[in-house]
PDB file of N, CA and C in Angstrom:
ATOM      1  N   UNK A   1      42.151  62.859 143.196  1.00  0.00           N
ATOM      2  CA  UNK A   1      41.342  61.956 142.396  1.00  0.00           C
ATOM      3  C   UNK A   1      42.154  60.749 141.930  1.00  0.00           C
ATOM      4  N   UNK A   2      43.494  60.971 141.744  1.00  0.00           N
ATOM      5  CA  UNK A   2      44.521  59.933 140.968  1.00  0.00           C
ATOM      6  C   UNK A   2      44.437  58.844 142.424  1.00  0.00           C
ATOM      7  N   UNK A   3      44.455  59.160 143.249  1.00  0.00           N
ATOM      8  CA  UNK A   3      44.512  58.285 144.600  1.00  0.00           C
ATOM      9  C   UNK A   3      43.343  57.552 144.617  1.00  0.00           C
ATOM     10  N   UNK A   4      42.247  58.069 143.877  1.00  0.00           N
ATOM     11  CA  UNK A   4      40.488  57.544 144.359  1.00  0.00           C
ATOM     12  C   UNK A   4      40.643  56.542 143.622  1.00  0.00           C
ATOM     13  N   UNK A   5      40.892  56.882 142.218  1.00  0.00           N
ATOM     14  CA  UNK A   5      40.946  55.573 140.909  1.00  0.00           C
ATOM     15  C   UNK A   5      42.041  54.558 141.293  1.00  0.00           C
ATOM     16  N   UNK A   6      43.324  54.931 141.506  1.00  0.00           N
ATOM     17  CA  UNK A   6      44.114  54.108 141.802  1.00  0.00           C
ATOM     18  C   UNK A   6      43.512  52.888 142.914  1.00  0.00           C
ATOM     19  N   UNK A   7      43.291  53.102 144.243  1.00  0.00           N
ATOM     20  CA  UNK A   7      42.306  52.521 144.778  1.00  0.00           C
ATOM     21  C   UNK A   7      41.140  51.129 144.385  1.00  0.00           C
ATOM     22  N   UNK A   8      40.140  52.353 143.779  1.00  0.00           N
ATOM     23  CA  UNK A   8      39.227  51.546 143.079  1.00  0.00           C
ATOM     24  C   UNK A   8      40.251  50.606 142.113  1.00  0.00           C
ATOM     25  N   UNK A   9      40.680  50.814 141.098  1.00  0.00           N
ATOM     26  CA  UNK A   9      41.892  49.658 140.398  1.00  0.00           C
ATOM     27  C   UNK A   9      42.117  48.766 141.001  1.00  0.00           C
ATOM     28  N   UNK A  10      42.760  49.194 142.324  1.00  0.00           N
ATOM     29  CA  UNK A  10      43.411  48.004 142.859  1.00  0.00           C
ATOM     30  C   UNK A  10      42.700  46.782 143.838  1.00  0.00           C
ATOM     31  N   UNK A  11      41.546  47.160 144.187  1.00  0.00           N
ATOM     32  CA  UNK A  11      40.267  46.535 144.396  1.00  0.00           C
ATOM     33  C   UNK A  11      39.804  45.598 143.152  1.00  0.00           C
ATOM     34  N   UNK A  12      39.953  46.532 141.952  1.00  0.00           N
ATOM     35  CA  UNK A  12      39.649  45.359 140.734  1.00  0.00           C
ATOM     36  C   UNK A  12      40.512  44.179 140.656  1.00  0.00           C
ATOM     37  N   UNK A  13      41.505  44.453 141.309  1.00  0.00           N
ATOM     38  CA  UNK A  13      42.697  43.402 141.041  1.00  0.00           C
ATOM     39  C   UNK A  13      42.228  41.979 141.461  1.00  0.00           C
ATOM     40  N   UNK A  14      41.448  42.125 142.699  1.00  0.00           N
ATOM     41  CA  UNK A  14      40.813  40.953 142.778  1.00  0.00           C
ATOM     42  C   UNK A  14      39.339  40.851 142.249  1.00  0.00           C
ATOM     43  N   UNK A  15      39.135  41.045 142.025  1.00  0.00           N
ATOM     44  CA  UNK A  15      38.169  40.655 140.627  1.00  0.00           C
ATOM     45  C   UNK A  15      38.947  39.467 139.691  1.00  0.00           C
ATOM     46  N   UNK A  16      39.693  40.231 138.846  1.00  0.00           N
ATOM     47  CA  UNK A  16      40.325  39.559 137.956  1.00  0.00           C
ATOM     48  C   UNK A  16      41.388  38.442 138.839  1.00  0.00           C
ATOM     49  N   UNK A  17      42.207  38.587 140.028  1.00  0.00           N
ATOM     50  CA  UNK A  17      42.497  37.561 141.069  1.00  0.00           C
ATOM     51  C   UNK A  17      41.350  36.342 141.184  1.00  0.00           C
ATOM     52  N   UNK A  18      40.391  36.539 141.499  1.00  0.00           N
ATOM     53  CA  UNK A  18      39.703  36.009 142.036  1.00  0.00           C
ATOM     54  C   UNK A  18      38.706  35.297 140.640  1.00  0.00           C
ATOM     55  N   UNK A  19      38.311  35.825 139.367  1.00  0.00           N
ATOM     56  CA  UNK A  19      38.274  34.892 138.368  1.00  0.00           C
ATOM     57  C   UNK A  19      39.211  34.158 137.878  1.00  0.00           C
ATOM     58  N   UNK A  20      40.662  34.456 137.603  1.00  0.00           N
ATOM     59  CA  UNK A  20      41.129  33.466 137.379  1.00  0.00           C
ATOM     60  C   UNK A  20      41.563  32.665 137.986  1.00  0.00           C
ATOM     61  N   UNK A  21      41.158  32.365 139.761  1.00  0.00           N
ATOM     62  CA  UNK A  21      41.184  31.014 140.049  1.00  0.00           C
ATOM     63  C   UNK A  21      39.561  30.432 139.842  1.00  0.00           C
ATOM     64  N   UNK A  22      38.680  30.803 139.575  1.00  0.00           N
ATOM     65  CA  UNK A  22      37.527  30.097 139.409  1.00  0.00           C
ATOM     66  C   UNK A  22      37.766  29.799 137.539  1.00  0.00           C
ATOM     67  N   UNK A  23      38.344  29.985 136.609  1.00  0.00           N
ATOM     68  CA  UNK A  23      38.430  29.592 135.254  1.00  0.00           C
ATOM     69  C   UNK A  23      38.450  28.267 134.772  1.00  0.00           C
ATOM     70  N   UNK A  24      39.300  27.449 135.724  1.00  0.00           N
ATOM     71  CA  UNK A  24      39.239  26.164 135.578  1.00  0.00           C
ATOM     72  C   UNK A  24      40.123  26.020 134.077  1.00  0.00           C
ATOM     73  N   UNK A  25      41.239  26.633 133.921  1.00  0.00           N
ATOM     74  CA  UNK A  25      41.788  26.524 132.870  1.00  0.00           C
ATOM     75  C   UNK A  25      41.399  26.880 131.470  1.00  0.00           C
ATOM     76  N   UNK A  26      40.873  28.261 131.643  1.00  0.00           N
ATOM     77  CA  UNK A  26      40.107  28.881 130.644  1.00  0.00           C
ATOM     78  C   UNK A  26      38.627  28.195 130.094  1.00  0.00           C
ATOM     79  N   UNK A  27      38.121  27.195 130.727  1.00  0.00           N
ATOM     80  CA  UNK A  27      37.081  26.609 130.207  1.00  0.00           C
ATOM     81  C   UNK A  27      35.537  27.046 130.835  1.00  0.00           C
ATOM     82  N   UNK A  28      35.927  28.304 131.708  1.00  0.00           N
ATOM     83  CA  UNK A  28      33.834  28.395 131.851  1.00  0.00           C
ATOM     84  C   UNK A  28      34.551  29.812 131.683  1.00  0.00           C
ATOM     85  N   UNK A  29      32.852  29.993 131.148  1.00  0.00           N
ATOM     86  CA  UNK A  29      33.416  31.266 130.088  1.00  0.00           C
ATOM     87  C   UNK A  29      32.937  32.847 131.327  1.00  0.00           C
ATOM     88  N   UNK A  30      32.130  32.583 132.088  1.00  0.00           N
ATOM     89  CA  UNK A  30      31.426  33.698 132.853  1.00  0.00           C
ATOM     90  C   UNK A  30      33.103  33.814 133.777  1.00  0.00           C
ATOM     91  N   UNK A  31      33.954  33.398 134.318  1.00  0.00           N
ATOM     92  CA  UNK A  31      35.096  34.445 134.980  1.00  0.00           C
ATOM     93  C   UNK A  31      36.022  34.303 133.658  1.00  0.00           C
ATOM     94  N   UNK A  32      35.822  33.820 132.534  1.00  0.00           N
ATOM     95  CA  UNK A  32      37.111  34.396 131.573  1.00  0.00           C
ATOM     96  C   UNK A  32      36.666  35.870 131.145  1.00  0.00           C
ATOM     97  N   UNK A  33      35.412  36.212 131.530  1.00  0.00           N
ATOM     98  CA  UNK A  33      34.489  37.456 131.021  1.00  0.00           C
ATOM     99  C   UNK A  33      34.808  38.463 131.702  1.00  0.00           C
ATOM    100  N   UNK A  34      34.227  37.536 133.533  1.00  0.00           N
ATOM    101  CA  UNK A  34      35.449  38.656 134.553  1.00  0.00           C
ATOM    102  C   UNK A  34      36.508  38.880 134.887  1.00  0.00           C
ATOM    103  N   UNK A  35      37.313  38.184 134.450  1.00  0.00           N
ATOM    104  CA  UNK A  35      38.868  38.253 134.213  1.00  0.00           C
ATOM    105  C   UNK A  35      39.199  39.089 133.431  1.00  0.00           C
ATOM    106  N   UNK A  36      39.040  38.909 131.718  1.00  0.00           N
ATOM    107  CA  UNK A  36      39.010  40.336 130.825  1.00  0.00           C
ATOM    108  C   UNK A  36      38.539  41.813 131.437  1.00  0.00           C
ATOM    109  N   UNK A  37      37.288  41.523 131.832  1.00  0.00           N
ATOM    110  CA  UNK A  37      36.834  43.212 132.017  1.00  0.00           C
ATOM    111  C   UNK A  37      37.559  43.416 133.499  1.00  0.00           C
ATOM    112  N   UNK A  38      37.563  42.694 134.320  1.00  0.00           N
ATOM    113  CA  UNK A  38      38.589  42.846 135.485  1.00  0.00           C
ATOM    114  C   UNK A  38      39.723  43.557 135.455  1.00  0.00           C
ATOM    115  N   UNK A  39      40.567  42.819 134.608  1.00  0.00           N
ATOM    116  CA  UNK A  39      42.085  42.925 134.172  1.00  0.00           C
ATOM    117  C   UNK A  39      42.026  44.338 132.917  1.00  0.00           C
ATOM    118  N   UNK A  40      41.351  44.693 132.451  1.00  0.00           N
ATOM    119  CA  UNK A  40      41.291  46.197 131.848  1.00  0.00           C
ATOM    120  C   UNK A  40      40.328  46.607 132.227  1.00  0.00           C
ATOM    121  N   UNK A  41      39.408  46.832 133.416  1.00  0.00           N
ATOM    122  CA  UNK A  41      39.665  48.171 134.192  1.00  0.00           C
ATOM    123  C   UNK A  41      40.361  48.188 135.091  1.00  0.00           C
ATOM    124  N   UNK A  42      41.356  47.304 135.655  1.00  0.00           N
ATOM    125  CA  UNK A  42      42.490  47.729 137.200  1.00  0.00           C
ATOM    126  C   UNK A  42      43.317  48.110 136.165  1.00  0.00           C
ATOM    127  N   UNK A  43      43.835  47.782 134.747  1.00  0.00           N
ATOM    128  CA  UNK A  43      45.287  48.087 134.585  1.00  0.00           C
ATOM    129  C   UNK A  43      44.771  49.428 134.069  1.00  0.00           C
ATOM    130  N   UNK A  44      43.921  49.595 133.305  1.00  0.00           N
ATOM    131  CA  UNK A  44      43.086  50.713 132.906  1.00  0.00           C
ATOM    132  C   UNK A  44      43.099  52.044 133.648  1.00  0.00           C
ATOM    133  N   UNK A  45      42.881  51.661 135.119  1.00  0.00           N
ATOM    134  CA  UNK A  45      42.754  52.564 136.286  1.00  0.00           C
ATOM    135  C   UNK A  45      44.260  52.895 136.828  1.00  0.00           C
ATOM    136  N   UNK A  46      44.942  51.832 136.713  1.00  0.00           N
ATOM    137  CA  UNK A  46      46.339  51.946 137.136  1.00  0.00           C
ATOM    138  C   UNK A  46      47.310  53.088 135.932  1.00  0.00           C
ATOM    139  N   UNK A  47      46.760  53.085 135.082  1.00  0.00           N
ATOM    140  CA  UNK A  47      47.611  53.746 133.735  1.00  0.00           C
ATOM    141  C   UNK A  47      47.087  55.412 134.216  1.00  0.00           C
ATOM    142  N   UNK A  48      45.659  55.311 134.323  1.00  0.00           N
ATOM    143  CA  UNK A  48      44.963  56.452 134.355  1.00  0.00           C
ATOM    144  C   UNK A  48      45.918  57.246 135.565  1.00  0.00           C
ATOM    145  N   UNK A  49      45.851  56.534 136.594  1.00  0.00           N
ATOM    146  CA  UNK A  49      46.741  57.038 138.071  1.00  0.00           C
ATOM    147  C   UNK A  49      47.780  57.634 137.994  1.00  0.00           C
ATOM    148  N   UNK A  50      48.723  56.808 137.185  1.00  0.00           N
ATOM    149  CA  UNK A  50      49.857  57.084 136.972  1.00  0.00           C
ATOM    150  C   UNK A  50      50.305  58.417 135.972  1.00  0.00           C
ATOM    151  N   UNK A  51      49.379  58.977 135.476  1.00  0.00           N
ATOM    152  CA  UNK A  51      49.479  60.496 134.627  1.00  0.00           C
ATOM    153  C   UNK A  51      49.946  61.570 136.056  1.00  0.00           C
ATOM    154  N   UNK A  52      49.479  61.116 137.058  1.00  0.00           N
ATOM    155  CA  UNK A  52      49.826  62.319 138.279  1.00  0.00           C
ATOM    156  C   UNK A  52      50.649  61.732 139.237  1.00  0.00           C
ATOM    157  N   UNK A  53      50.670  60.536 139.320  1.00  0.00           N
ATOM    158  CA  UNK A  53      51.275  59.763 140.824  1.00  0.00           C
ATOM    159  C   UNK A  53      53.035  59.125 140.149  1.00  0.00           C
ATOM    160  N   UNK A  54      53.531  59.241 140.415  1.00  0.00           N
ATOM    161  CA  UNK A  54      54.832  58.677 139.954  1.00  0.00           C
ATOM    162  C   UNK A  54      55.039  57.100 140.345  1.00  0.00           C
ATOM    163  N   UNK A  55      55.303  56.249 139.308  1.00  0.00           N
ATOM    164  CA  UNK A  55      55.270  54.906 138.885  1.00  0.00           C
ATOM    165  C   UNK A  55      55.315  53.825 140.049  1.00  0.00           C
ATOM    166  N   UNK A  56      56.691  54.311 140.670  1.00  0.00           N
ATOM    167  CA  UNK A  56      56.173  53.749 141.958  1.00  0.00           C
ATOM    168  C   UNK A  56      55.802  53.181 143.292  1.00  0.00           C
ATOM    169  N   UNK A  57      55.268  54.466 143.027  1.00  0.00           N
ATOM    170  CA  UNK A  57      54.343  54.733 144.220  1.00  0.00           C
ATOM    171  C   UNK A  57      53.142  54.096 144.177  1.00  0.00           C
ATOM    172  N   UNK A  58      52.527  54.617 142.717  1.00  0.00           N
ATOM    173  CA  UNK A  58      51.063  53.948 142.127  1.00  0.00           C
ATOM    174  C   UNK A  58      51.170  52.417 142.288  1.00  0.00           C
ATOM    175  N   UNK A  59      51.947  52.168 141.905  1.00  0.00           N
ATOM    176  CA  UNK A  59      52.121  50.646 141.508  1.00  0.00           C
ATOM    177  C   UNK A  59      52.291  50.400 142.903  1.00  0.00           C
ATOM    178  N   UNK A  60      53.157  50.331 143.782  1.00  0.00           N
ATOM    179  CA  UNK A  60      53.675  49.949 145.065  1.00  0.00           C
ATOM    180  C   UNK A  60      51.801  49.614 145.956  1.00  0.00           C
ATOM    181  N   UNK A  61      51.365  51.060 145.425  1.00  0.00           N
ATOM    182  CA  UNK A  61      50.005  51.118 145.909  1.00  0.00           C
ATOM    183  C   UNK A  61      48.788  50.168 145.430  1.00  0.00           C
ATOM    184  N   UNK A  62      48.785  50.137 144.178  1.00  0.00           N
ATOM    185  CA  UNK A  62      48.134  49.365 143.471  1.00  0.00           C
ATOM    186  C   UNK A  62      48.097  47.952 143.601  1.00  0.00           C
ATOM    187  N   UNK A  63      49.356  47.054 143.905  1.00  0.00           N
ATOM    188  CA  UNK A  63      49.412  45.679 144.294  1.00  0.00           C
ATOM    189  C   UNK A  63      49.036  45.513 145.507  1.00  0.00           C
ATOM    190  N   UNK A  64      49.611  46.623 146.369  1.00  0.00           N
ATOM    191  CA  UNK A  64      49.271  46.609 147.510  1.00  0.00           C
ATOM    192  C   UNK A  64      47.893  46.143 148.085  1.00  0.00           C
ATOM    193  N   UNK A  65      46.632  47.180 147.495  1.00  0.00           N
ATOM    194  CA  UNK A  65      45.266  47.361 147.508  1.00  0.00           C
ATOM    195  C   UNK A  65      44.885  45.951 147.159  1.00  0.00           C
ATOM    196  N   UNK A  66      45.233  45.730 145.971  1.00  0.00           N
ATOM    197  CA  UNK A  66      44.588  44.290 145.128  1.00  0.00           C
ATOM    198  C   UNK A  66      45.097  42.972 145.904  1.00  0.00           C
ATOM    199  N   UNK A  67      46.169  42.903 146.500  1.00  0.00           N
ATOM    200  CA  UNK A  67      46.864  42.132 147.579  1.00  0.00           C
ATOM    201  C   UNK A  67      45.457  41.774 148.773  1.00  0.00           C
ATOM    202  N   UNK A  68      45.703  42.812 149.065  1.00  0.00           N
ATOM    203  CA  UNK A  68      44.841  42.899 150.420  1.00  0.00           C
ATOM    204  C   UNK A  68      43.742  42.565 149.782  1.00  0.00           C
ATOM    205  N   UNK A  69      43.012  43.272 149.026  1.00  0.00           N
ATOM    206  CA  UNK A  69      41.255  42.827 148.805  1.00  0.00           C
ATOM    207  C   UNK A  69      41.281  41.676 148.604  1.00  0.00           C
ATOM    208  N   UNK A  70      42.608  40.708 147.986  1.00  0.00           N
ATOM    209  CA  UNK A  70      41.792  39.037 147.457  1.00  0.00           C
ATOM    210  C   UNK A  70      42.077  38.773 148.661  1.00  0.00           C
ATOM    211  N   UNK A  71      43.031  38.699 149.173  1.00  0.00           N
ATOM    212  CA  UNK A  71      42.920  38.613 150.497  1.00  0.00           C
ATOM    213  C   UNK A  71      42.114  38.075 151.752  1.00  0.00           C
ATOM    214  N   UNK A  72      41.249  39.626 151.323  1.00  0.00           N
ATOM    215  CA  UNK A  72      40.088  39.243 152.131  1.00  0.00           C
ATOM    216  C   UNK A  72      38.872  38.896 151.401  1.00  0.00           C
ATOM    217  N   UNK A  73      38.569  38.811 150.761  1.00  0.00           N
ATOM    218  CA  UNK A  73      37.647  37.945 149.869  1.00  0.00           C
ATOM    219  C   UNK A  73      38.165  36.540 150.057  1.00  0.00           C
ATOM    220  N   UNK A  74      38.961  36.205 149.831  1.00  0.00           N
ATOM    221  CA  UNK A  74      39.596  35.091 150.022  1.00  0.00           C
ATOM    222  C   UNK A  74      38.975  34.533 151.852  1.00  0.00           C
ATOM    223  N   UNK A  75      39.069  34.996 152.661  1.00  0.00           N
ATOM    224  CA  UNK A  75      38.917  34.994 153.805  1.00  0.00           C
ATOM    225  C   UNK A  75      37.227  34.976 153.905  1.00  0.00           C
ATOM    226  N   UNK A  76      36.936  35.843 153.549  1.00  0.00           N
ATOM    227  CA  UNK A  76      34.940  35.697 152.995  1.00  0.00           C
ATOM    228  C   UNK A  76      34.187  34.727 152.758  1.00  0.00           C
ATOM    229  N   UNK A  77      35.468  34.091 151.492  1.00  0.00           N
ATOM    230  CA  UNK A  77      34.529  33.538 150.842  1.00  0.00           C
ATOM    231  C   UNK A  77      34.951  31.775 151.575  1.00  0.00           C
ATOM    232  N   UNK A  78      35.817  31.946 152.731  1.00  0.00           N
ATOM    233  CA  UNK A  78      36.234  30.545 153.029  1.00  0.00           C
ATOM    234  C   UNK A  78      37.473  29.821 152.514  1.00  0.00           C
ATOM    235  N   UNK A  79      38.146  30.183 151.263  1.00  0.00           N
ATOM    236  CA  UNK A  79      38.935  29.980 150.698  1.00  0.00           C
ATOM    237  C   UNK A  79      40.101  29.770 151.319  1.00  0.00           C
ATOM    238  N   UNK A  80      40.513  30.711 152.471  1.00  0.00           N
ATOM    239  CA  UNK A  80      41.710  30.868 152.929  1.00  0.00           C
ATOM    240  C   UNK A  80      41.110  31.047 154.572  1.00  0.00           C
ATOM    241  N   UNK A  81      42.036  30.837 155.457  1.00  0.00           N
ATOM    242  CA  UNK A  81      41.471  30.879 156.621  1.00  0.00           C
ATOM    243  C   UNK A  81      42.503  31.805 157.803  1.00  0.00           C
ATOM    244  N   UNK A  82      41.972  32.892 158.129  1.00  0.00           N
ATOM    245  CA  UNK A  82      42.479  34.128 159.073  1.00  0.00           C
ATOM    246  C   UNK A  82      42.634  33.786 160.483  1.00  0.00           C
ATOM    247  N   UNK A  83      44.119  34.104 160.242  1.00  0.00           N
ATOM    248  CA  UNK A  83      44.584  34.225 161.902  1.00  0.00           C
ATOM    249  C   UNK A  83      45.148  35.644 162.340  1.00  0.00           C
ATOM    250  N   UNK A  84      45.346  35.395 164.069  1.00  0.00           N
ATOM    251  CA  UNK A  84      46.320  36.488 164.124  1.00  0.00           C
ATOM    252  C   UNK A  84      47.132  36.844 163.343  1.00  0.00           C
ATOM    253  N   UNK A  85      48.512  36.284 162.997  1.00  0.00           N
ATOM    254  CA  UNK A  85      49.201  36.591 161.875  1.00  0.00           C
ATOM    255  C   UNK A  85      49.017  37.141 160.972  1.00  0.00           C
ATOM    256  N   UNK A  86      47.950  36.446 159.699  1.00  0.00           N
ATOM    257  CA  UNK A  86      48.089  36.887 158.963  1.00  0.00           C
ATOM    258  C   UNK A  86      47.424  38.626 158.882  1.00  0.00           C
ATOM    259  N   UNK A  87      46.363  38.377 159.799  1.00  0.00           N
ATOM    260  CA  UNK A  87      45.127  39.758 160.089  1.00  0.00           C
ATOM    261  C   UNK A  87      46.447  40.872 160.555  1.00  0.00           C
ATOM    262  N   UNK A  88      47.748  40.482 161.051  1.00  0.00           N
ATOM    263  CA  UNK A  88      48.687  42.048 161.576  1.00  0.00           C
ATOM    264  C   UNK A  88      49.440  41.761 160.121  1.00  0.00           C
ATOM    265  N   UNK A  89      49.806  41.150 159.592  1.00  0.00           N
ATOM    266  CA  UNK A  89      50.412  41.179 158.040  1.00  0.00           C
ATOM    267  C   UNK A  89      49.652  42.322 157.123  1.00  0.00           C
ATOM    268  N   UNK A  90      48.197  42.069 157.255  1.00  0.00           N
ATOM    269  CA  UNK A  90      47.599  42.464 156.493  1.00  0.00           C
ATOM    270  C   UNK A  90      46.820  43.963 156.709  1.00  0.00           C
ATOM    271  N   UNK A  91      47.221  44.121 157.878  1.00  0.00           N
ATOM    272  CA  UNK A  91      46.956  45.460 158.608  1.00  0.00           C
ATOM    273  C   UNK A  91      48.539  46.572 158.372  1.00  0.00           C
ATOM    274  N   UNK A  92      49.666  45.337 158.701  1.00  0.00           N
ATOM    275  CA  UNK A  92      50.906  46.192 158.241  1.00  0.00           C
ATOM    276  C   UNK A  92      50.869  46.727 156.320  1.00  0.00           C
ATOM    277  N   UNK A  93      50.793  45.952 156.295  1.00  0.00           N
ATOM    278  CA  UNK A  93      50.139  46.254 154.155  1.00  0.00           C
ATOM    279  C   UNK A  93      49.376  47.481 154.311  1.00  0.00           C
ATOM    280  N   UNK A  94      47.913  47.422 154.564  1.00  0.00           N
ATOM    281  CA  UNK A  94      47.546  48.592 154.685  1.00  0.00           C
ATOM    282  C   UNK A  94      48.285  49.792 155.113  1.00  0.00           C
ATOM    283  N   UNK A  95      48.927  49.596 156.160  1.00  0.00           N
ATOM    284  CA  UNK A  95      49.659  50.812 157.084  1.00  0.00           C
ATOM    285  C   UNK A  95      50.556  51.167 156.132  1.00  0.00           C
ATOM    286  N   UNK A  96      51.255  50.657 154.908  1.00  0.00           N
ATOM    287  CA  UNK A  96      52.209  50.845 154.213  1.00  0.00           C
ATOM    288  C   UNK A  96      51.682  51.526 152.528  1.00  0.00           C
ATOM    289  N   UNK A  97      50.368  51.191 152.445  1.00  0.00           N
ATOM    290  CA  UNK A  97      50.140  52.251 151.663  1.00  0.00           C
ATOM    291  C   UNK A  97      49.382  53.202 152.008  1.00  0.00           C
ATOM    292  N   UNK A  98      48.869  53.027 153.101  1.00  0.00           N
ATOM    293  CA  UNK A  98      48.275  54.766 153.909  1.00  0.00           C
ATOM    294  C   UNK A  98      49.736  55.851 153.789  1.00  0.00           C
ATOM    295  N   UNK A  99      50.872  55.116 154.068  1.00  0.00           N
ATOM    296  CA  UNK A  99      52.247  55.425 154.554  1.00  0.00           C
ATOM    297  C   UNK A  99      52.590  56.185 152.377  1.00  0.00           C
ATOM    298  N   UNK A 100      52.206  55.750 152.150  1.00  0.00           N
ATOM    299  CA  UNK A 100      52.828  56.197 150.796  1.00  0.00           C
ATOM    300  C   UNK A 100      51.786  57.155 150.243  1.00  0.00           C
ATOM    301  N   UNK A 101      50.546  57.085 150.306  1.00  0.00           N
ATOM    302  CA  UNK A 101      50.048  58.447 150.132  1.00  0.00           C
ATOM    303  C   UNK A 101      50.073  59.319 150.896  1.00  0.00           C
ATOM    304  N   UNK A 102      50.824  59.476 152.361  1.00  0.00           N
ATOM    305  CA  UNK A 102      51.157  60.182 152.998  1.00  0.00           C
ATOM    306  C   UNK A 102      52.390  61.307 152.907  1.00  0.00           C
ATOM    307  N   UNK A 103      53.380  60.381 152.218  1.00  0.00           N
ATOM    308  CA  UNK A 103      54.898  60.817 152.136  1.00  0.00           C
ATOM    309  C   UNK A 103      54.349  61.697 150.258  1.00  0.00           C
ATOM    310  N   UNK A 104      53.302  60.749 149.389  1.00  0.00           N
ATOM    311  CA  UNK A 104      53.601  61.078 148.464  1.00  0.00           C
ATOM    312  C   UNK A 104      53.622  62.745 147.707  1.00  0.00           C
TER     313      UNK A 104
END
């Protein structure tokens, strides 16, 4: 279960990634809203994880996840634009925390 939440967390990461580049310097208030609730439930989820998973690993895992999801949201939403490269970068990332709940 510590693996499921951790996960989900690190998925939030872009949430809160991904409002605070739409904030515009703290001035529109709907992503300073998702930024807050963003940013305490990933760290929220990340604390929770870490009662069973050792520091880090969770964490290693946790940036990892949130890495990758803005990532590709980022890529979604047009923001950033996917190539070969970066798509085996971002496949090696994955492979590296499949790789750590494996060993863990």
């Amino acid at each position: 279960m510590a693996w499921v939440i951790l996960v989900v967390s690190g998925a939030l990461e872009a949430v809160w990634a991904g409002a605070l580049e739409r904030m515009d310097g703290f001035r529109k208030k709907l992503p300073i809203l998702a930024f807050v609730v963003g940013l305490f439930l990933s760290m929220g989820g990340l604390a929770i994880a870490m009662r069973d998973l050792p520091a880090g690993t969770a964490y290693a895992a946790w940036v990892g996840v949130g890495a990758g999801t803005t990532v590709l949201w980022s890529w979604a939403t047009g923001i950033e634009k996917m190539n070969a490269t970066r798509l085996a970068l971002l496949v090696a990332l994955i492979a590296c925390i499949v790789g750590l709940r494996v060993v863990a």
